[in-house]
C-alpha atoms as a PDB file:
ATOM      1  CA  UNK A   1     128.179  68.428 133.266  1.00  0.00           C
ATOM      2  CA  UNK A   2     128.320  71.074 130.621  1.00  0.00           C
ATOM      3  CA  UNK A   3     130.567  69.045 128.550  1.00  0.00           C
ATOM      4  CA  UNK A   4     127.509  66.231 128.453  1.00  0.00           C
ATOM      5  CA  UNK A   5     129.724  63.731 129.917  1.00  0.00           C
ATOM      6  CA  UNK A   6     127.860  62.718 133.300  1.00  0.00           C
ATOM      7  CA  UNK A   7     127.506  59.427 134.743  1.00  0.00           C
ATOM      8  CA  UNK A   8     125.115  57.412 135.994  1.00  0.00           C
ATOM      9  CA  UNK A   9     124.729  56.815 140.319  1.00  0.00           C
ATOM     10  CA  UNK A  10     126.770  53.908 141.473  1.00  0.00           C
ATOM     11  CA  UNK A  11     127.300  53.971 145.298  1.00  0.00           C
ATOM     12  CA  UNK A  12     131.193  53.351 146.699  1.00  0.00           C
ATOM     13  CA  UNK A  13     131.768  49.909 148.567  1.00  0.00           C
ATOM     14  CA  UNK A  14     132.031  51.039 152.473  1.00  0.00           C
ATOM     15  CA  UNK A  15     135.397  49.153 152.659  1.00  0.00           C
ATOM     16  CA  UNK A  16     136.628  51.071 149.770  1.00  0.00           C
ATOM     17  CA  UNK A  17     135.977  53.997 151.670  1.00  0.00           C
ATOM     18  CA  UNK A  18     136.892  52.947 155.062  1.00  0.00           C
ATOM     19  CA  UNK A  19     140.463  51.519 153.518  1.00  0.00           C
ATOM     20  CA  UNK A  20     141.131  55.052 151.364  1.00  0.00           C
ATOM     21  CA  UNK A  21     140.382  57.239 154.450  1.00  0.00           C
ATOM     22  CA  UNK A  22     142.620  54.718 156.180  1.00  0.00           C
ATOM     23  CA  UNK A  23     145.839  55.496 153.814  1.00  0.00           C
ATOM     24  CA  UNK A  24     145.580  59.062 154.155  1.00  0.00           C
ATOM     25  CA  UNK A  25     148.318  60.765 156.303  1.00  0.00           C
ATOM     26  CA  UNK A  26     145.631  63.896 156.504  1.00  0.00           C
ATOM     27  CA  UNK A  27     144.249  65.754 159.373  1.00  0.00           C
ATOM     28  CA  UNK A  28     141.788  68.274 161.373  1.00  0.00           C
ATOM     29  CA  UNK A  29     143.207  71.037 158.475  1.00  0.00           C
ATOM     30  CA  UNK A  30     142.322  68.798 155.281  1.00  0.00           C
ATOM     31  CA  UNK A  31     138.778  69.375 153.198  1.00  0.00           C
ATOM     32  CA  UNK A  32     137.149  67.086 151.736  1.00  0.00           C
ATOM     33  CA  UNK A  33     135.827  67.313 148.660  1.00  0.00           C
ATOM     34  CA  UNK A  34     133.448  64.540 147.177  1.00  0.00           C
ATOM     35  CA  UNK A  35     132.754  65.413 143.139  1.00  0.00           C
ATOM     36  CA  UNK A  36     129.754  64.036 141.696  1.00  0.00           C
ATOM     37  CA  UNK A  37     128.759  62.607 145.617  1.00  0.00           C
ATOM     38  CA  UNK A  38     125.636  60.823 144.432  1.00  0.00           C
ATOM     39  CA  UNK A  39     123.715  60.262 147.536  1.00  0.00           C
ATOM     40  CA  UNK A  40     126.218  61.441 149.608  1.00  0.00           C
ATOM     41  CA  UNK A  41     128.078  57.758 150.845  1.00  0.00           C
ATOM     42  CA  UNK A  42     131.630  59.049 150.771  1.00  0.00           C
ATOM     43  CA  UNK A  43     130.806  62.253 152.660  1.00  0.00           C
ATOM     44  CA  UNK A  44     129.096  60.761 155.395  1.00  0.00           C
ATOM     45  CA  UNK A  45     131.998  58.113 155.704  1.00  0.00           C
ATOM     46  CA  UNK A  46     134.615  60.952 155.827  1.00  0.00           C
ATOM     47  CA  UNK A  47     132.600  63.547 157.632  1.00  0.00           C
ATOM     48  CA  UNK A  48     132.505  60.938 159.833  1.00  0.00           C
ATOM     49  CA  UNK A  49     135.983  60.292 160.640  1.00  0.00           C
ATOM     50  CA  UNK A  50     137.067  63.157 162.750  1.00  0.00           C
ATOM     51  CA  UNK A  51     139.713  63.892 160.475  1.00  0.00           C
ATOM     52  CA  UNK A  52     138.490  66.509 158.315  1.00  0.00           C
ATOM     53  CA  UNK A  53     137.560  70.519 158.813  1.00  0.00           C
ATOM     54  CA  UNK A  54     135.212  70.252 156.927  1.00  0.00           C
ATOM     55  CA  UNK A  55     133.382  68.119 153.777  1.00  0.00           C
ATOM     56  CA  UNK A  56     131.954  69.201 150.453  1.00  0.00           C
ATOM     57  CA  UNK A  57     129.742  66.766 148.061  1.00  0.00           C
ATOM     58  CA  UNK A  58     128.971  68.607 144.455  1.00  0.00           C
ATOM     59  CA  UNK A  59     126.368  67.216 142.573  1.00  0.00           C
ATOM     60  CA  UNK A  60     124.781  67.905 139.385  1.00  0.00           C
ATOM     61  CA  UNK A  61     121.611  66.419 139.511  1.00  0.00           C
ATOM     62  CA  UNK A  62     119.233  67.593 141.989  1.00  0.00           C
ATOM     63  CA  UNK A  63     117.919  64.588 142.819  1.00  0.00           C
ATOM     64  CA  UNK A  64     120.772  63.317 144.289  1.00  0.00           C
ATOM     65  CA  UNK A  65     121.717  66.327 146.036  1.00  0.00           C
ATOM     66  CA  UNK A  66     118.839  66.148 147.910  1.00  0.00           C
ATOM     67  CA  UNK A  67     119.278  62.781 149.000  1.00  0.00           C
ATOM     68  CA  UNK A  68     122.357  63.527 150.041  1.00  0.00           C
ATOM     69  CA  UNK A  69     121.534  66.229 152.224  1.00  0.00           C
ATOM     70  CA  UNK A  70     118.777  64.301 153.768  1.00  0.00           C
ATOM     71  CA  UNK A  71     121.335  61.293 154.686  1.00  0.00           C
ATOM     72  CA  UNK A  72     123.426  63.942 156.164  1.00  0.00           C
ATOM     73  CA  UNK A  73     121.499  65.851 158.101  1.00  0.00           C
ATOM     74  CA  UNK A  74     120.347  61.962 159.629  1.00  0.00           C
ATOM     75  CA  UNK A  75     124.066  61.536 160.823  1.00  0.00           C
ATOM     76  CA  UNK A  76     125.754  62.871 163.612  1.00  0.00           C
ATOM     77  CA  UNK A  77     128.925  63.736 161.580  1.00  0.00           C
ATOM     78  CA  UNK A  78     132.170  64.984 163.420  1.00  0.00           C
ATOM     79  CA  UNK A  79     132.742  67.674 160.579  1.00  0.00           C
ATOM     80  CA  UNK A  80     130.705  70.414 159.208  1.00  0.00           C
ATOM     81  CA  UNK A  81     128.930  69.272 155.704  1.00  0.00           C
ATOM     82  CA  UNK A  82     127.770  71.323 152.768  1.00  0.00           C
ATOM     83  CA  UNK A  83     126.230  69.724 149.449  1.00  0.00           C
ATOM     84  CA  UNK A  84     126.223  72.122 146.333  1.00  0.00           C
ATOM     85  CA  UNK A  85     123.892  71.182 143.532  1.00  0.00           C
ATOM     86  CA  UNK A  86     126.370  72.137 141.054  1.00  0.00           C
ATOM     87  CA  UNK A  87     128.671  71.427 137.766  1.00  0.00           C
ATOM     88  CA  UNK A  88     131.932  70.533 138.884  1.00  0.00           C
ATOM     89  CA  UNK A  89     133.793  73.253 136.744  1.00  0.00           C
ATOM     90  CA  UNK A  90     131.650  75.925 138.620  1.00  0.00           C
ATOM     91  CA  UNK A  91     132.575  75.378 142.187  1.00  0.00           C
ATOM     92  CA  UNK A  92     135.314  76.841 143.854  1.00  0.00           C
ATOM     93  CA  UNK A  93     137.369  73.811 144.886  1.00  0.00           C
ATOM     94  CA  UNK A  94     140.228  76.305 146.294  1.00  0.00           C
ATOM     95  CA  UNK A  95     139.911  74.996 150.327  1.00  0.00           C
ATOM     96  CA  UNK A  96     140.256  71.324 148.763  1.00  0.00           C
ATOM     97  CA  UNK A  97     142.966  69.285 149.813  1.00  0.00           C
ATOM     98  CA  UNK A  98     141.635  65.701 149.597  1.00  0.00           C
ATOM     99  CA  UNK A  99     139.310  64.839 146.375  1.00  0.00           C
ATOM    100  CA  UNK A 100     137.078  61.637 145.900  1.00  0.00           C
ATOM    101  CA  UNK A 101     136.368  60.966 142.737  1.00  0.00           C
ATOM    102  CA  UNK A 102     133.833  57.410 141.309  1.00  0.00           C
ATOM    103  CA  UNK A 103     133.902  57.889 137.486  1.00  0.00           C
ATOM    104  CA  UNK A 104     131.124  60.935 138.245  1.00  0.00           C
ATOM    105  CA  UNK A 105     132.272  62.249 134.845  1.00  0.00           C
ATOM    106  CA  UNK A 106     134.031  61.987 131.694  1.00  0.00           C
ATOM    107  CA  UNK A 107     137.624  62.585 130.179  1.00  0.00           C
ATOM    108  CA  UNK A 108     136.611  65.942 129.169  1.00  0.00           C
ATOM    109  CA  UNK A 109     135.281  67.322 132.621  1.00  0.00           C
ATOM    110  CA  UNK A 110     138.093  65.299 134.098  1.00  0.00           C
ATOM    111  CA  UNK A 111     140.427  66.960 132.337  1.00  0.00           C
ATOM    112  CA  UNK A 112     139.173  70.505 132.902  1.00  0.00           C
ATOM    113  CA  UNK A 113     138.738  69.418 137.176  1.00  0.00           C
ATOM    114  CA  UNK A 114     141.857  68.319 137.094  1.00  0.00           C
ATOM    115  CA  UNK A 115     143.376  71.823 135.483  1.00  0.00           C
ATOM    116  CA  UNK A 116     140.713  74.119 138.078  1.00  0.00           C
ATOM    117  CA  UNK A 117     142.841  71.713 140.989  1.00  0.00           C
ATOM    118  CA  UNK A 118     146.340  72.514 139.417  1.00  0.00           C
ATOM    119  CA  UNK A 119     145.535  76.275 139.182  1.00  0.00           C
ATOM    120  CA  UNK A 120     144.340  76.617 142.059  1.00  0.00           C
ATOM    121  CA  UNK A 121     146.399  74.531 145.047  1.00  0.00           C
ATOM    122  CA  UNK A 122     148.940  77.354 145.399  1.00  0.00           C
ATOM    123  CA  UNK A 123     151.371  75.468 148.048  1.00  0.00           C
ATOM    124  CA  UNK A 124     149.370  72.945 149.775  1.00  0.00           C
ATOM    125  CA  UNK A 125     149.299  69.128 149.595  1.00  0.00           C
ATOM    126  CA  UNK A 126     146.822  67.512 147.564  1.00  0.00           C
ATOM    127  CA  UNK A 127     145.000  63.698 147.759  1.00  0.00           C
ATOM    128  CA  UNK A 128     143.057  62.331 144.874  1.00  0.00           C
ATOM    129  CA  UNK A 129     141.333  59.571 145.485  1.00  0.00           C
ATOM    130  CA  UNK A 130     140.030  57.473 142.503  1.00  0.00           C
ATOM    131  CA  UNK A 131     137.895  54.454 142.646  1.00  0.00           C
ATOM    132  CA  UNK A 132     137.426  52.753 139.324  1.00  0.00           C
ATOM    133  CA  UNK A 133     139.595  54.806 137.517  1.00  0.00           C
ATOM    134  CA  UNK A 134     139.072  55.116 133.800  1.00  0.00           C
ATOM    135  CA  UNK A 135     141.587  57.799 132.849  1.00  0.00           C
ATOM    136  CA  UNK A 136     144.533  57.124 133.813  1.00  0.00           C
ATOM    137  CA  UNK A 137     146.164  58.634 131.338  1.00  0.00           C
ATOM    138  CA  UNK A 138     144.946  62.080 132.805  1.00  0.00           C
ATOM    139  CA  UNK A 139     146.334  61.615 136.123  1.00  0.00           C
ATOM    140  CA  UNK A 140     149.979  60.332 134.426  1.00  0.00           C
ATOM    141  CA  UNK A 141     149.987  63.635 132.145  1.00  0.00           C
ATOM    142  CA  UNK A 142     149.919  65.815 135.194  1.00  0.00           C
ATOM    143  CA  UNK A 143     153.858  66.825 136.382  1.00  0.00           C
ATOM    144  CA  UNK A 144     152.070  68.157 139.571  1.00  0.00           C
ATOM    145  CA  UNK A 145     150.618  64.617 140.483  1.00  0.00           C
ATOM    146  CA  UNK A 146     151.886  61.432 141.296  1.00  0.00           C
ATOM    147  CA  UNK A 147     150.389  58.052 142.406  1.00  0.00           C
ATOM    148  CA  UNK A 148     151.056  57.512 146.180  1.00  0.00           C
ATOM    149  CA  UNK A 149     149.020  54.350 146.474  1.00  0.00           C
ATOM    150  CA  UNK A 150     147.446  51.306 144.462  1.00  0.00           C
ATOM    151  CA  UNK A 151     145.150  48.745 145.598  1.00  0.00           C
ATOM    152  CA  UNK A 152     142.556  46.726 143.183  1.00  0.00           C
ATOM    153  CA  UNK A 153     140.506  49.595 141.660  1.00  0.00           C
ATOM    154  CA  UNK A 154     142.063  52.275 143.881  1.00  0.00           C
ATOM    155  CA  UNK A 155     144.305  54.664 143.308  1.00  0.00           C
ATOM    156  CA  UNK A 156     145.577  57.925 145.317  1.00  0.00           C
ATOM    157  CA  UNK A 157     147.416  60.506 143.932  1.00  0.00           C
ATOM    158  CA  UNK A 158     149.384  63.012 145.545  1.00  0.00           C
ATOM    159  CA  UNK A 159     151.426  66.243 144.674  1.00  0.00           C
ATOM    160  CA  UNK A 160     154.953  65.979 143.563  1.00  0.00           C
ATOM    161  CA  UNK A 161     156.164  68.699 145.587  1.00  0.00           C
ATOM    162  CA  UNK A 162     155.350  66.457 148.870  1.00  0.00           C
ATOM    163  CA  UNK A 163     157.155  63.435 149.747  1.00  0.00           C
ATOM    164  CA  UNK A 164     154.581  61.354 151.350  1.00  0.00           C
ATOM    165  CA  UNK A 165     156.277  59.631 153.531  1.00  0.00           C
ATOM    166  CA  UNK A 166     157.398  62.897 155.258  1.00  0.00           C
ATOM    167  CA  UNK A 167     153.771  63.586 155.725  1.00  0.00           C
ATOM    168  CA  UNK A 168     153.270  60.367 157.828  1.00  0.00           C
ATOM    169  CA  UNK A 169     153.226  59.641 161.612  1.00  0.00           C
ATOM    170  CA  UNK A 170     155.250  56.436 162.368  1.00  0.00           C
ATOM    171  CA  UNK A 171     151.665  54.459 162.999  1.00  0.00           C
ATOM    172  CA  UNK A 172     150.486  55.510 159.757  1.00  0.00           C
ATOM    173  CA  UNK A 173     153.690  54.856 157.823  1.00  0.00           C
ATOM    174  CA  UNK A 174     153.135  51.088 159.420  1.00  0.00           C
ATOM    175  CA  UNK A 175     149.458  50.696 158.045  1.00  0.00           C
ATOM    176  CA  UNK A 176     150.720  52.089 154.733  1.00  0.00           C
ATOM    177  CA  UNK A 177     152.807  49.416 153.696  1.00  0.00           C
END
């Protein structure tokens, strides 16, 4: 990232995945947005799912990006897929309603994603999904967010304007808890 605060590749446990996309009151409206998607894991999971209008990896290092593509394009995925060899901070995240975030970055480019998301989500509902979390503090100092969910080294955020359980079918309200 420009800030020099990029991470290393470390892939997402499946069940990680498969357990987050299974908390999420979301639907065929939602985007998904993958920052820093590696070799694309999460995408493929949630582009998978049949739950999403579409699903966006952004990835700095070319590499990566690459890979990702190429594990896509191996997939028959239910949703259209884009990968974006990119900084963060440069790519419009506007469309995004549901974020997945592995430590891809530091506090500073944390910080600044976090402010591009809050400037930019006009009305709609947002999901942050954070595996490993090591700020914390970032997501506590945002009046727009708070944590709908908790599990191990999981966390999911939501806006404050949206009362979650309002957002749930009575199925999902019964796999929530």
């Amino acid at each position: 990232s420009r800030n020099g605060d990029g991470r290393s590749y470390q892939p997402c446990p499946y069940l990680v995945l498969w357990r987050a996309l299974n908390r999420l009151p979301v639907n065929e409206h939602d985007v998904f947005y993958d920052l820093g998607c590696g070799k694309g894991r999460a995408l493929c999971v949630f582009a998978a799912s049949h739950r999403f209008r579409k699903c966006v990896g952004i990835e700095l290092v070319p590499t990566l990006a690459d890979t990702a593509r190429r594990n896509v394009a191996q997939l028959r995925l239910c949703a259209p897929v884009e990968v974006i060899t990119a900084d963060v901070t440069d790519v419009d995240l506007s469309d995004g309603t549901v974020f997945f975030l592995f430590n891809p970055f530091g506090h500073s480019t944390m910080r600044a994603v976090l402010e591009i998301i809050e400037r930019t989500r006009k009305s709609r509902r947002i999901w942050i999904i954070c595996f490993n979390q090591e700020h914390p503090q970032l997501y506590e100092g945002c009046g727009w967010l708070q944590r709908y969910r908790l599990w191990g080294r999981t966390s999911i955020w939501t806006t404050t304007d949206i009362i979650p359980a309002q957002c749930l079918t009575e199925a999902q309200q019964r796999v929530a808890k």
